[in-house]
N, C-alpha and C. Protein backbone atom coordinates (compact mmCIF):
# COMPACT_ATOMS: atom_id res chain seq x y z
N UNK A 1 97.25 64.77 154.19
CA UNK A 1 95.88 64.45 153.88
C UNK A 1 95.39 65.41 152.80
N UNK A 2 94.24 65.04 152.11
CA UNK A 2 94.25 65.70 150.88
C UNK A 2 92.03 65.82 151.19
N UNK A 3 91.85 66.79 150.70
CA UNK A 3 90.24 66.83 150.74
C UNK A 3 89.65 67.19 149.09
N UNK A 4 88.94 66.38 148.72
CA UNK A 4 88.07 66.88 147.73
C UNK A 4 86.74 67.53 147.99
N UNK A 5 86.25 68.48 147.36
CA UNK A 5 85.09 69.04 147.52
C UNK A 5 84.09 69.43 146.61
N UNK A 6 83.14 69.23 146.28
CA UNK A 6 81.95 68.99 145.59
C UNK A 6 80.60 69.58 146.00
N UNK A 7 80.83 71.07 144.97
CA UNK A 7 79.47 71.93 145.24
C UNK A 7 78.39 71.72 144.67
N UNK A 8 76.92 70.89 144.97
CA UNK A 8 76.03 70.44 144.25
C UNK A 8 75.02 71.85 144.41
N UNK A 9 74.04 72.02 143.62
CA UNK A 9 72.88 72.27 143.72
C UNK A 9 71.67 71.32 143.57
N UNK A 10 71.11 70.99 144.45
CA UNK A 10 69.62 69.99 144.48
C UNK A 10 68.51 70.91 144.46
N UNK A 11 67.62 69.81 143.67
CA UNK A 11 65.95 70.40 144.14
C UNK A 11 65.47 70.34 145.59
N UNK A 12 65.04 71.46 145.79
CA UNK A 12 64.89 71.45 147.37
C UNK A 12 63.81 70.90 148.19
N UNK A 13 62.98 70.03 146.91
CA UNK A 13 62.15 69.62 147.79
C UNK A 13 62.53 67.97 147.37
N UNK A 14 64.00 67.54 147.02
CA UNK A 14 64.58 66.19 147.11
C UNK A 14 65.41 66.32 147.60
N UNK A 15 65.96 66.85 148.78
CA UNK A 15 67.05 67.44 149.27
C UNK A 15 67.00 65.65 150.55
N UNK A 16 65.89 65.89 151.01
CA UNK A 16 66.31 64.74 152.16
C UNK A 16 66.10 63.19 151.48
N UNK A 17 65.77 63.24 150.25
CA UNK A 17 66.23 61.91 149.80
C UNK A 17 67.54 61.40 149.07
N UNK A 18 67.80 62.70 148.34
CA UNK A 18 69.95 62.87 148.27
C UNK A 18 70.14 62.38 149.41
N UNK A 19 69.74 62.49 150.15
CA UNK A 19 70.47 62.46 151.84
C UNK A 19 70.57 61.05 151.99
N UNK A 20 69.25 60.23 151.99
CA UNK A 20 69.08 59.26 152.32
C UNK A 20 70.17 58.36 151.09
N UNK A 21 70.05 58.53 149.74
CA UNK A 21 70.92 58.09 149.04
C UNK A 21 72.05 58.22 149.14
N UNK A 22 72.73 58.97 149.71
CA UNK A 22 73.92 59.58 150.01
C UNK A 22 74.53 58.69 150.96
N UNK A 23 73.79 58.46 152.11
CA UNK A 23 74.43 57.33 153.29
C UNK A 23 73.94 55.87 153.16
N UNK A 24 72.72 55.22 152.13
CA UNK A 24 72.68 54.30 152.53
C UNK A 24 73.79 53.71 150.65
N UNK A 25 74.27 54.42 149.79
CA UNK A 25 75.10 53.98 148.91
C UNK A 25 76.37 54.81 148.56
N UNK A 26 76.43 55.85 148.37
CA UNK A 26 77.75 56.42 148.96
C UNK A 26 78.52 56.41 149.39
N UNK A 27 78.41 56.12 150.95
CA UNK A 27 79.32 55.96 152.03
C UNK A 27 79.64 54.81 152.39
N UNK A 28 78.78 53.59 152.18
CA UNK A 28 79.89 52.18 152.17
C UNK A 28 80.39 51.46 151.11
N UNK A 29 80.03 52.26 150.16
CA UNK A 29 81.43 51.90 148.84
C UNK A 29 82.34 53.36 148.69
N UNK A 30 82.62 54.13 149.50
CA UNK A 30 83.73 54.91 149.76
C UNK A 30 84.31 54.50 150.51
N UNK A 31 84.00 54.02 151.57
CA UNK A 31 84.82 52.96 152.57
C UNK A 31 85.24 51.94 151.88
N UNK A 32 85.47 51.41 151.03
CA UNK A 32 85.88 50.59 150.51
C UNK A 32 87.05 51.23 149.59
N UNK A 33 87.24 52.58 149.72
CA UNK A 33 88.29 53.14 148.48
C UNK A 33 89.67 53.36 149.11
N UNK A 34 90.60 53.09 148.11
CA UNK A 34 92.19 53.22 148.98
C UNK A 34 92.24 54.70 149.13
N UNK A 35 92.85 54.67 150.47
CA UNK A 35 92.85 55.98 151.20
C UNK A 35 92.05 56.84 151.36
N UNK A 36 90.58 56.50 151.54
CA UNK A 36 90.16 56.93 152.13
C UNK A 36 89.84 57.51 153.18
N UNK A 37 89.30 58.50 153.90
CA UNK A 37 89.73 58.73 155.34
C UNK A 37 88.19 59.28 156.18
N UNK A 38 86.94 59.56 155.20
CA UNK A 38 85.86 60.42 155.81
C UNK A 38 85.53 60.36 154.87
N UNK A 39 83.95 61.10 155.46
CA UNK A 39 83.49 62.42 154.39
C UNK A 39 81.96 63.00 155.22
N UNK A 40 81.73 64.06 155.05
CA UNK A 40 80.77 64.82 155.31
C UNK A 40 80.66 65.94 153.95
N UNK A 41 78.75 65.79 154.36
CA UNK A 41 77.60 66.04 153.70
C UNK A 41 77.16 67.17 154.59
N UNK A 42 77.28 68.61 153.87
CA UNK A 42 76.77 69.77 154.32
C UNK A 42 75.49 70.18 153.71
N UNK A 43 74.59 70.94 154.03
CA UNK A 43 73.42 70.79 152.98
C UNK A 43 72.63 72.69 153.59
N UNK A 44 72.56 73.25 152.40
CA UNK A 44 71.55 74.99 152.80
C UNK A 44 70.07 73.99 152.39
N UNK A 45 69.39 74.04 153.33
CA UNK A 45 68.12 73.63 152.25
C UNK A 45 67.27 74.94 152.10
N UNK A 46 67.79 76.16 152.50
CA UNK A 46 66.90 76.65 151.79
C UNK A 46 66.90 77.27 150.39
N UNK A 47 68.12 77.35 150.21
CA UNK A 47 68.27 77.50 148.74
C UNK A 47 69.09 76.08 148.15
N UNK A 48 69.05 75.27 148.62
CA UNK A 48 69.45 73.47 147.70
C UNK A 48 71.08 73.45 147.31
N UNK A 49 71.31 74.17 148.25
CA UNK A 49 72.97 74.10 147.80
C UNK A 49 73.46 73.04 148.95
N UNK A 50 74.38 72.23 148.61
CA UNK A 50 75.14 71.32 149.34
C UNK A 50 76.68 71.13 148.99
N UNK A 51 77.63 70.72 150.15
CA UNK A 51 78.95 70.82 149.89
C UNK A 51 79.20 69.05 150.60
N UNK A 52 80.15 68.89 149.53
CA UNK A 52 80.31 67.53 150.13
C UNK A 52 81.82 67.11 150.03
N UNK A 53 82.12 66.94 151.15
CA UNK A 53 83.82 66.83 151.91
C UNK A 53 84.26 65.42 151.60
N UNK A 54 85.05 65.03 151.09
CA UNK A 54 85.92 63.81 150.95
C UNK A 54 86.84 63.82 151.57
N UNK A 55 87.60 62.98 152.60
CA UNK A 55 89.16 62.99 152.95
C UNK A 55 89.73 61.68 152.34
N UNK A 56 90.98 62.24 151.77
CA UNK A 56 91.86 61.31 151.69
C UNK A 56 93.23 61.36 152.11
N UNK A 57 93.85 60.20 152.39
CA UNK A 57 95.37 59.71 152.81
C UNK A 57 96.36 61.12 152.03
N UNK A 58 95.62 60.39 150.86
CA UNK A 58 97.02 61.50 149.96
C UNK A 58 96.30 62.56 148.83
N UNK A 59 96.81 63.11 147.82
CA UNK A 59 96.09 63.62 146.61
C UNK A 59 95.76 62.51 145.71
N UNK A 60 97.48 62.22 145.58
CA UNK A 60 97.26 60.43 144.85
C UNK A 60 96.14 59.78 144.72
N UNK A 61 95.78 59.44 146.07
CA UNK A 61 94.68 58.18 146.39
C UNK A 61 93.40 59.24 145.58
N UNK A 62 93.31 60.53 146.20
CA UNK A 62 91.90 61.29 145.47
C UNK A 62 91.64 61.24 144.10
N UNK A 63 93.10 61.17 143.52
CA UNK A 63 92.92 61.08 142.01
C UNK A 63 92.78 59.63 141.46
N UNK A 64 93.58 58.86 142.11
CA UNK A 64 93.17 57.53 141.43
C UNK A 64 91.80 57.16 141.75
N UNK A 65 91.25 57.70 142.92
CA UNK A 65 89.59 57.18 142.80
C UNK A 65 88.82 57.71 141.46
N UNK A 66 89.30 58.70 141.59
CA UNK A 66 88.41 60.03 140.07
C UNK A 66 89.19 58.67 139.07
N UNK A 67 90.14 58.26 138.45
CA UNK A 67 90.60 57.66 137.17
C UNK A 67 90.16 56.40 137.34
N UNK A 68 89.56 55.61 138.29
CA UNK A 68 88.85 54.37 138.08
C UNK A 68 87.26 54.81 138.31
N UNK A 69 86.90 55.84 138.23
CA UNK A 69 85.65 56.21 137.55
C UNK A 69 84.23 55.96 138.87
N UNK A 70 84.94 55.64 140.21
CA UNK A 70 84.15 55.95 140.99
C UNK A 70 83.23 56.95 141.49
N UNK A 71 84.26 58.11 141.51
CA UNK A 71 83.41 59.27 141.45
C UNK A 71 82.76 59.50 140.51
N UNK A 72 82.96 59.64 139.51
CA UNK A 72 81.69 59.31 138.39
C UNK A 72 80.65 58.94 138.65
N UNK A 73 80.81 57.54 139.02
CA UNK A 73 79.71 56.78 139.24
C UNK A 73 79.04 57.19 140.40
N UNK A 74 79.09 58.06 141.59
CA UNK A 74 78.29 58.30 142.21
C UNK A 74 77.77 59.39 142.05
N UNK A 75 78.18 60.21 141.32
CA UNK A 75 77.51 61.47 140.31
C UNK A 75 76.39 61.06 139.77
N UNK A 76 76.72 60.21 139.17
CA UNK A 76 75.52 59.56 138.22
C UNK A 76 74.43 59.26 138.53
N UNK A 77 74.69 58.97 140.49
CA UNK A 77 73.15 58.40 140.93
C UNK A 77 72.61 59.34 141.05
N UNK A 78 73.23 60.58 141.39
CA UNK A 78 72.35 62.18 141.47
C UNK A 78 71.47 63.33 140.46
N UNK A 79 72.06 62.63 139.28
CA UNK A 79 72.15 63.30 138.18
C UNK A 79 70.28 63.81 138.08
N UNK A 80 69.21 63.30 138.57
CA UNK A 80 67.75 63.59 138.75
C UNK A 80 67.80 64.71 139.90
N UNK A 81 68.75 64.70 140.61
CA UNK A 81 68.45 65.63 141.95
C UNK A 81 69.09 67.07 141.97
N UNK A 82 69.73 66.97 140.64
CA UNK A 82 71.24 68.62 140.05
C UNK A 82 69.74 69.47 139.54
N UNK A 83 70.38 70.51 139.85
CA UNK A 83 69.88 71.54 139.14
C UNK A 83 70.99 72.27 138.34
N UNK A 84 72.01 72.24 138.33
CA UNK A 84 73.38 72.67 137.94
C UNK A 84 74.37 71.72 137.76
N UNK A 85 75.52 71.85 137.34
CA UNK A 85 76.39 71.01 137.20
C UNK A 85 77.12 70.49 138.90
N UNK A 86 77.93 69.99 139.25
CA UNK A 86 78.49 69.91 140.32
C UNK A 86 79.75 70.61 139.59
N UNK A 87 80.48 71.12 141.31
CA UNK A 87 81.39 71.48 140.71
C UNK A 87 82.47 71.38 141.89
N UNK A 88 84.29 70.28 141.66
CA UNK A 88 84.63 69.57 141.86
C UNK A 88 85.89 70.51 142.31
N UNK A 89 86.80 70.32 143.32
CA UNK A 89 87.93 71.24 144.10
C UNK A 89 88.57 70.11 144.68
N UNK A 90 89.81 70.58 144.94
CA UNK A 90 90.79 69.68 145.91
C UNK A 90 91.89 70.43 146.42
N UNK A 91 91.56 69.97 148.05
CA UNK A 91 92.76 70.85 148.92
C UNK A 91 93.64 70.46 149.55
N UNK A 92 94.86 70.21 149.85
CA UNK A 92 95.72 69.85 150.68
C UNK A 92 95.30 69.95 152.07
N UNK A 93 94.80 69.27 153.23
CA UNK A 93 94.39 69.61 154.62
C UNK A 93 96.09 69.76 155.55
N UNK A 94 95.46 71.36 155.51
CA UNK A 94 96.54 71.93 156.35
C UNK A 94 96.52 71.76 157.93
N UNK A 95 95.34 71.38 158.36
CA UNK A 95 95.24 71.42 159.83
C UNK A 95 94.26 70.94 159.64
N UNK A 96 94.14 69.75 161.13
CA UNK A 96 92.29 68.31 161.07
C UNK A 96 93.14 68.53 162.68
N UNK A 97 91.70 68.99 163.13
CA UNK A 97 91.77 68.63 165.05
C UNK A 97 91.21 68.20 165.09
């Protein structure tokens, strides 16, 4: 299994409408992505930092989502709520209990 991770900074006083955007368009067109496996949405609101967990099957599958431009595209809906760039990691999951 493979995890991507995605350190945003938000405005903190749009922090719970990321949120709301986050699960009602986000998360059922990620379910729709090959190999997909999860994801969780961590959030500091008091300083607007958020971490956001992707699982996937493989690395493969993580990267072919990034090269058909999905992840992109859900960047894009945030792009009013950054205060900073995002900034994008990927880990091999060594251990999921």
């Amino acid at each position: 299994m493979f995890a991507r991770l995605t350190t945003i900074r938000v405005k903190t006083e749009r922090i719970d409408e990321a949120i709301k955007l986050y699960k009602k368009s986000v998360v059922p067109e990620a379910k729709l992505q090959k190999g997909f496996r999860g994801t969780y949405l961590l959030v500091d609101r008091k300083i607007g930092k958020g971490v956001v967990i992707t699982l996937w099957k493989s690395e493969e599958d993580a990267i072919a989502n990034e090269e058909n431009r999905y992840y992109q595209e859900q960047l894009i809906k945030f792009m009013n709520f950054f205060t900073g760039p995002p900034i994008r990691e990927g880990y091999e999951v060594s251990v999921l209990v």
